[in-house]
N, C-alpha and C. Protein backbone atom coordinates (compact mmCIF):
# COMPACT_ATOMS: atom_id res chain seq x y z
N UNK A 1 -10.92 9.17 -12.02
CA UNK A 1 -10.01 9.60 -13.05
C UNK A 1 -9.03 8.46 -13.35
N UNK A 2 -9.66 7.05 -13.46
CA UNK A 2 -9.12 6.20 -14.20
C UNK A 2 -7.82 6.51 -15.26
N UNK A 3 -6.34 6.16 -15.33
CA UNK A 3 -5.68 5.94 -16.34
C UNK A 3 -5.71 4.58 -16.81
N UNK A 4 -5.63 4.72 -18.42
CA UNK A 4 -5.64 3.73 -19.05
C UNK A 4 -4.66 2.41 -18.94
N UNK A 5 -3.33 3.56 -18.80
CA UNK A 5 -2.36 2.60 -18.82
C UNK A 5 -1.64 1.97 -17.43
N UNK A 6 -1.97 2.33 -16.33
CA UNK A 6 -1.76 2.99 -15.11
C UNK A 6 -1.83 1.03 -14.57
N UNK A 7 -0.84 0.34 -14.32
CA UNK A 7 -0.82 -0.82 -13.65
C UNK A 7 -1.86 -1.10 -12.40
N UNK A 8 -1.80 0.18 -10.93
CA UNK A 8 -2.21 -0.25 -10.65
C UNK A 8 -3.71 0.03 -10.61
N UNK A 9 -4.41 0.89 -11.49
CA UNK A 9 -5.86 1.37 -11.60
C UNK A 9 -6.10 -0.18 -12.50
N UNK A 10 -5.88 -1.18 -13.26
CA UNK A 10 -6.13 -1.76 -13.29
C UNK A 10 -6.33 -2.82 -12.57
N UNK A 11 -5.55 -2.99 -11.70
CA UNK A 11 -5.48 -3.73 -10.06
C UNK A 11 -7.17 -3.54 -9.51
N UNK A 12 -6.86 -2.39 -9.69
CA UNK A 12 -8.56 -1.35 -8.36
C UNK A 12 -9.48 -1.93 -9.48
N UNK A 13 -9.32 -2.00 -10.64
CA UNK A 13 -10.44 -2.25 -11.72
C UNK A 13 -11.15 -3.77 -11.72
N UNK A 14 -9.60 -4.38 -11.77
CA UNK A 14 -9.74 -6.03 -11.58
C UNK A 14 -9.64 -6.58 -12.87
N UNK A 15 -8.69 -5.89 -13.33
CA UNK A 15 -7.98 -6.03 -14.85
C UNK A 15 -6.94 -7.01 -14.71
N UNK A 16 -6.69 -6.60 -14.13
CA UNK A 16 -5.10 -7.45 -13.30
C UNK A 16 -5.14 -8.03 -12.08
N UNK A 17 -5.09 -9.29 -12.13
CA UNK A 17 -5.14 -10.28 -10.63
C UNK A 17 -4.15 -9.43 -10.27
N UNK A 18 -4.34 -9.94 -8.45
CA UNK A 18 -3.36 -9.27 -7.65
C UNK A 18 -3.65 -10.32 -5.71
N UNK A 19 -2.74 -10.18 -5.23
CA UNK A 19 -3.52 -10.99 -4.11
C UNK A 19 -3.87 -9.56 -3.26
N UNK A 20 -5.37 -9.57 -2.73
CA UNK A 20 -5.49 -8.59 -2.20
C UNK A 20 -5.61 -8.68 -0.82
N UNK A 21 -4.88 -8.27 0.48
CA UNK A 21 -5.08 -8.45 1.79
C UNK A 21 -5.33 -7.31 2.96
N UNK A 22 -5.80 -7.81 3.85
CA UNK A 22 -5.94 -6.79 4.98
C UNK A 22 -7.34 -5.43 4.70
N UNK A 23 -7.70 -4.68 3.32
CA UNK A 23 -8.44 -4.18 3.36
C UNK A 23 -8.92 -3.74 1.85
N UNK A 24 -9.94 -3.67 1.54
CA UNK A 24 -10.31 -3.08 0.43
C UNK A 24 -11.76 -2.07 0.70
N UNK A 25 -12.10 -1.20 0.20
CA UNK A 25 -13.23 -0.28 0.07
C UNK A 25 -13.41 0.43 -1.18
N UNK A 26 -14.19 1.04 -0.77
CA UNK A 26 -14.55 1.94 -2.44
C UNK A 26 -13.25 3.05 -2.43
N UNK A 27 -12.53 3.34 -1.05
CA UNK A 27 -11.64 4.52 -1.37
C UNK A 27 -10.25 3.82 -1.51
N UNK A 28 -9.84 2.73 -0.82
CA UNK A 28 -8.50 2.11 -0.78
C UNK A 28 -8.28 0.65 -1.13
N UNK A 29 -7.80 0.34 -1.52
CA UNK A 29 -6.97 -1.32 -1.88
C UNK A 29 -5.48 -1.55 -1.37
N UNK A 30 -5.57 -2.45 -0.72
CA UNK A 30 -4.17 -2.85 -0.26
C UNK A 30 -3.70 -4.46 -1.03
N UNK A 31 -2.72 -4.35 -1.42
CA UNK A 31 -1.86 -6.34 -2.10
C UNK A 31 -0.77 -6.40 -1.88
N UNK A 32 -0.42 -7.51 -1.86
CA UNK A 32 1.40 -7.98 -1.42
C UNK A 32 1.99 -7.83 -2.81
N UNK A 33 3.30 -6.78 -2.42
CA UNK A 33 3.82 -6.29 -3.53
C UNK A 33 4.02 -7.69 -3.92
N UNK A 34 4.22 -7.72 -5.42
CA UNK A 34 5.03 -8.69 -6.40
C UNK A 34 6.84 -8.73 -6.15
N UNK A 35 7.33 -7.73 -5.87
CA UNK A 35 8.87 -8.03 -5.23
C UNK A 35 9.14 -7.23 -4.38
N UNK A 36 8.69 -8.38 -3.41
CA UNK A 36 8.51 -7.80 -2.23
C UNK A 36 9.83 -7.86 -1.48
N UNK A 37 10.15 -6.78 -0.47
CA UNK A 37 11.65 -6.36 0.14
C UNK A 37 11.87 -7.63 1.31
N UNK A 38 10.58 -8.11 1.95
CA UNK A 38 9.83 -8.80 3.23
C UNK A 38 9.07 -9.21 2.95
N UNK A 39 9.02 -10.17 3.80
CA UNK A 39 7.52 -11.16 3.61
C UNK A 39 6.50 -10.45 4.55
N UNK A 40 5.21 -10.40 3.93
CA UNK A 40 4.05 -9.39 3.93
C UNK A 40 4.31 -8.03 3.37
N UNK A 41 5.18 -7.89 2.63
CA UNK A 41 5.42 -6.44 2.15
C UNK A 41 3.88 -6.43 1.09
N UNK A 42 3.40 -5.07 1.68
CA UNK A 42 2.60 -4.72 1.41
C UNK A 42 2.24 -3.62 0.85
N UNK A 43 1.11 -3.34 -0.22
CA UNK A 43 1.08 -1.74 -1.00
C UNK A 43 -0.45 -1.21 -0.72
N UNK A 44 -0.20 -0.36 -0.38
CA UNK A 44 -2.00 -0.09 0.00
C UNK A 44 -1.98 1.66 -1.31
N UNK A 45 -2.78 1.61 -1.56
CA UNK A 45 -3.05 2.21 -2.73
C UNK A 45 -4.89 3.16 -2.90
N UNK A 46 -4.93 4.46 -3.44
CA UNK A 46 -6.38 4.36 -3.07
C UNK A 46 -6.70 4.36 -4.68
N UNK A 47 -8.27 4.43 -4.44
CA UNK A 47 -8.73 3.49 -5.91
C UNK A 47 -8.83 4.75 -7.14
N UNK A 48 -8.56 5.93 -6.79
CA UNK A 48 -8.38 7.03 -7.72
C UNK A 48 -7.24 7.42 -8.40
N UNK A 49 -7.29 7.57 -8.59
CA UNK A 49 -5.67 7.54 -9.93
C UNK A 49 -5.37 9.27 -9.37
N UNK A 50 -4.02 9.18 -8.32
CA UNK A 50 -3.35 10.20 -8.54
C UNK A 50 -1.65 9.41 -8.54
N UNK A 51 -0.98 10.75 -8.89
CA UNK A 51 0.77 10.10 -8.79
C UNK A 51 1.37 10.21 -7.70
N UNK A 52 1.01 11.61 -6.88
CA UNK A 52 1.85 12.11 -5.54
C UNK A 52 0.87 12.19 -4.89
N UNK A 53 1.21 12.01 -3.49
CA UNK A 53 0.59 12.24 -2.26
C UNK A 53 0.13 13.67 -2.27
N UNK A 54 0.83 14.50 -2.23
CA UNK A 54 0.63 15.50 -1.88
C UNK A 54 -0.62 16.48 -3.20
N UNK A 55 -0.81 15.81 -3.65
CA UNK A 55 -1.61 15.86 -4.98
C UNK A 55 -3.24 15.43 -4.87
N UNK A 56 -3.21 14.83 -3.55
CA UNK A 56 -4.51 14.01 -3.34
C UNK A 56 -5.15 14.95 -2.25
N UNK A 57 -6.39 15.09 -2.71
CA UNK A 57 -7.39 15.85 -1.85
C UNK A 57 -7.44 15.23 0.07
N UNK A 58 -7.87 16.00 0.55
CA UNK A 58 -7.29 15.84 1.93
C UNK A 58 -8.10 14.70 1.95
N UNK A 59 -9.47 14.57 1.73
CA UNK A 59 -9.92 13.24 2.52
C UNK A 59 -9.76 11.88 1.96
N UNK A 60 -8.80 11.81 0.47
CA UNK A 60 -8.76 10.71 0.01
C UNK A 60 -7.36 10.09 0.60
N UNK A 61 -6.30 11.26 1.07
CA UNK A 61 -5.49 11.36 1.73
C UNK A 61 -5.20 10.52 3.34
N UNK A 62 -6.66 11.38 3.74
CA UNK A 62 -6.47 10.69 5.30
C UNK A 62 -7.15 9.68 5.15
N UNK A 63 -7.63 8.73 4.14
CA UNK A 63 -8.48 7.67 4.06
C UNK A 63 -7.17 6.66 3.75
N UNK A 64 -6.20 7.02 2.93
CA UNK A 64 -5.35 5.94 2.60
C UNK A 64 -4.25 6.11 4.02
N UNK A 65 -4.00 7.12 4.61
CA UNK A 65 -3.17 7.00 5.64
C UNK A 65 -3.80 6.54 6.92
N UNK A 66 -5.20 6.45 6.99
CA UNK A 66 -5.97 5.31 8.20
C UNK A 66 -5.59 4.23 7.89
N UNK A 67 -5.83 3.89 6.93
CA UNK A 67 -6.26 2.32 6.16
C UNK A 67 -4.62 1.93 6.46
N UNK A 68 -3.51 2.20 5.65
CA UNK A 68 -2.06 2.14 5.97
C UNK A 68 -1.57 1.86 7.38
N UNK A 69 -2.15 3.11 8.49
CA UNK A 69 -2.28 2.57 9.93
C UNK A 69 -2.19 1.30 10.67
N UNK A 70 -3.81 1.30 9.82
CA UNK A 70 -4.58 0.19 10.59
C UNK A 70 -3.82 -1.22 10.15
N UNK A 71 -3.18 -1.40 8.64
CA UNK A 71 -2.52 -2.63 7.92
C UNK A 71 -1.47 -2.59 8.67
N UNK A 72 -0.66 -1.64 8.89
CA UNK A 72 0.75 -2.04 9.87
C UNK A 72 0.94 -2.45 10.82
N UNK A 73 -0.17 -2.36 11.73
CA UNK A 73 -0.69 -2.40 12.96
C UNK A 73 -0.78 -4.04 12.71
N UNK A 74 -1.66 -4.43 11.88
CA UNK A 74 -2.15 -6.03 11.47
C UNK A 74 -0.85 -6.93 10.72
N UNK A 75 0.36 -6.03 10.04
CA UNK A 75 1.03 -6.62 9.97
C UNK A 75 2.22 -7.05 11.15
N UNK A 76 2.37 -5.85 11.89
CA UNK A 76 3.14 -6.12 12.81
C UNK A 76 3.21 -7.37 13.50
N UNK A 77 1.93 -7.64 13.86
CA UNK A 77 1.30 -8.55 15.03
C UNK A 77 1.31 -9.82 13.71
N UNK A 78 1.03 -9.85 12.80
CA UNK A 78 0.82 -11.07 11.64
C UNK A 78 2.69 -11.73 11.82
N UNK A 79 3.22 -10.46 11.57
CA UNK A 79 4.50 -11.33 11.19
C UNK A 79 5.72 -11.45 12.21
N UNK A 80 5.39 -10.81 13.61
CA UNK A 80 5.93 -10.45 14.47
C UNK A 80 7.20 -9.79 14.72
N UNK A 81 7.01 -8.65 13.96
CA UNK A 81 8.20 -7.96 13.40
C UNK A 81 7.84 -6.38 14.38
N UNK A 82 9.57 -6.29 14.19
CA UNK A 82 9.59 -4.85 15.47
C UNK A 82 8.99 -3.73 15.15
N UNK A 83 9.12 -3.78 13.73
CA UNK A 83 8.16 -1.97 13.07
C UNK A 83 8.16 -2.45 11.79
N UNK A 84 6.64 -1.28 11.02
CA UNK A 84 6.72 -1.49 10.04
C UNK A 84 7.82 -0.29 9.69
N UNK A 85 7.76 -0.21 8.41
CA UNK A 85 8.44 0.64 7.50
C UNK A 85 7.44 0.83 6.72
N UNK A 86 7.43 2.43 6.47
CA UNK A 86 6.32 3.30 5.78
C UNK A 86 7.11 4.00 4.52
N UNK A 87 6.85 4.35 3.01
CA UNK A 87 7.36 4.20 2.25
C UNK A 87 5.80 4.82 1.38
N UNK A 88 6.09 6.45 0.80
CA UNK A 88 4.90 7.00 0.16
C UNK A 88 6.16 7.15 -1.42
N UNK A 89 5.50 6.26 -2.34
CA UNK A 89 5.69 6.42 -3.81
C UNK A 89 4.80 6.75 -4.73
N UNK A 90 5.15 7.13 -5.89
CA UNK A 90 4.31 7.51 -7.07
C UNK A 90 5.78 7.47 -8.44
N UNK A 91 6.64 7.11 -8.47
CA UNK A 91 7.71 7.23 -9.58
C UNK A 91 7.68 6.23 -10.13
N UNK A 92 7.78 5.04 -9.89
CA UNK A 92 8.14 3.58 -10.77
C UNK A 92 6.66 3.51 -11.03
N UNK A 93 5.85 3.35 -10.21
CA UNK A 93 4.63 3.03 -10.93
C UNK A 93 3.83 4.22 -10.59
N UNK A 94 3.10 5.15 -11.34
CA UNK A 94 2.66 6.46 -11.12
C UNK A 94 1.17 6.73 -10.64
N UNK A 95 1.09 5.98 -9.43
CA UNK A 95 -0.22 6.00 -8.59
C UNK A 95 0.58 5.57 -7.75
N UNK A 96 -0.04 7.18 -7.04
CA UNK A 96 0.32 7.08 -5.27
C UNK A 96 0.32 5.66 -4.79
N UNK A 97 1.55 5.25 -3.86
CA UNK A 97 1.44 3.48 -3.58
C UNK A 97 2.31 3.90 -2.10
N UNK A 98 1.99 3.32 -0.76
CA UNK A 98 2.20 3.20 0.58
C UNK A 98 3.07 2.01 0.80
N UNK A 99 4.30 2.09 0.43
CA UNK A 99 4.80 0.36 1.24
C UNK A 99 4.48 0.02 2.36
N UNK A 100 4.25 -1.01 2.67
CA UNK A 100 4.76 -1.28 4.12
C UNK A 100 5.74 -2.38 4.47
N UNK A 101 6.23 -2.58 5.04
CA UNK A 101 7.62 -3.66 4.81
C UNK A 101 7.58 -4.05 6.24
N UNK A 102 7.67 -5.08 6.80
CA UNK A 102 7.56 -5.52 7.95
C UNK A 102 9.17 -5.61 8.31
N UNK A 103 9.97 -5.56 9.52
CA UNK A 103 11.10 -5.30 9.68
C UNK A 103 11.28 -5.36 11.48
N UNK A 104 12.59 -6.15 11.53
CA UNK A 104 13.37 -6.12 12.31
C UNK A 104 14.76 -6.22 12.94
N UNK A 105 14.65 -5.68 14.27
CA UNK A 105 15.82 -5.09 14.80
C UNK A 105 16.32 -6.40 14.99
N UNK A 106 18.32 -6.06 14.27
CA UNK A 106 18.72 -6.93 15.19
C UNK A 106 19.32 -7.37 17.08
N UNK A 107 19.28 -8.38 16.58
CA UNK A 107 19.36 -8.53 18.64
C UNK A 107 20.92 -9.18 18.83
N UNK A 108 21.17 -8.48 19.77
CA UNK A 108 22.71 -8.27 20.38
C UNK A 108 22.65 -9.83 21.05
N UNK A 109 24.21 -10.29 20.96
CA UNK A 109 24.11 -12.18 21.71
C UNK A 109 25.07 -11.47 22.60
């Protein structure tokens, strides 16, 4: 259910360059946001055009929240940061989009 106008279904299409990292499949795409909060901030996205999470059929659901998992997991260790930060949108750009933001604690001297 492709939208026409939909930024990032053109992304999944390959309408629109994008750098794509960590995972792609027929159900999910992940790329480093364009303004990004952190370095490796990341958007993992699945390739069906919905707006809300809660809107998405269960298994396209638990397919983008594995995939999300498994990228935080790879970012953690990539950028050596204390946690990711998890972040479920659909408002600014209206396909469901997963931040992930790599992040850390500060340390007491």
């Amino acid at each position: 259910m492709e939208q026409t106008d939909c930024i990032f279904c053109k992304i999944v299409a390959g309408d629109i360059p994008s750098r794509k990292v960590h995972h792609e499949d027929e159900s999910v795409v992940s790329f480093l946001d364009i303004n990004p909060q952190a370095a490796g901030h990341t958007l993992v996205i699945p390739t069906e055009h919905y707006t809300w999470f809660q809107d998405m059929p269960d298994a396209a659901y638990d397919n983008l929240m594995r995939a999300s998992k498994r990228i935080a997991r790879e970012l953690k260790a990539e950028h050596k940061a204390d946690f990711i930060k998890l972040r479920i949108d659909g408002r600014d750009v209206p396909h469901v989009h997963v931040h992930l933001i790599p992040q850390f604690l500060q340390k007491s001297s």
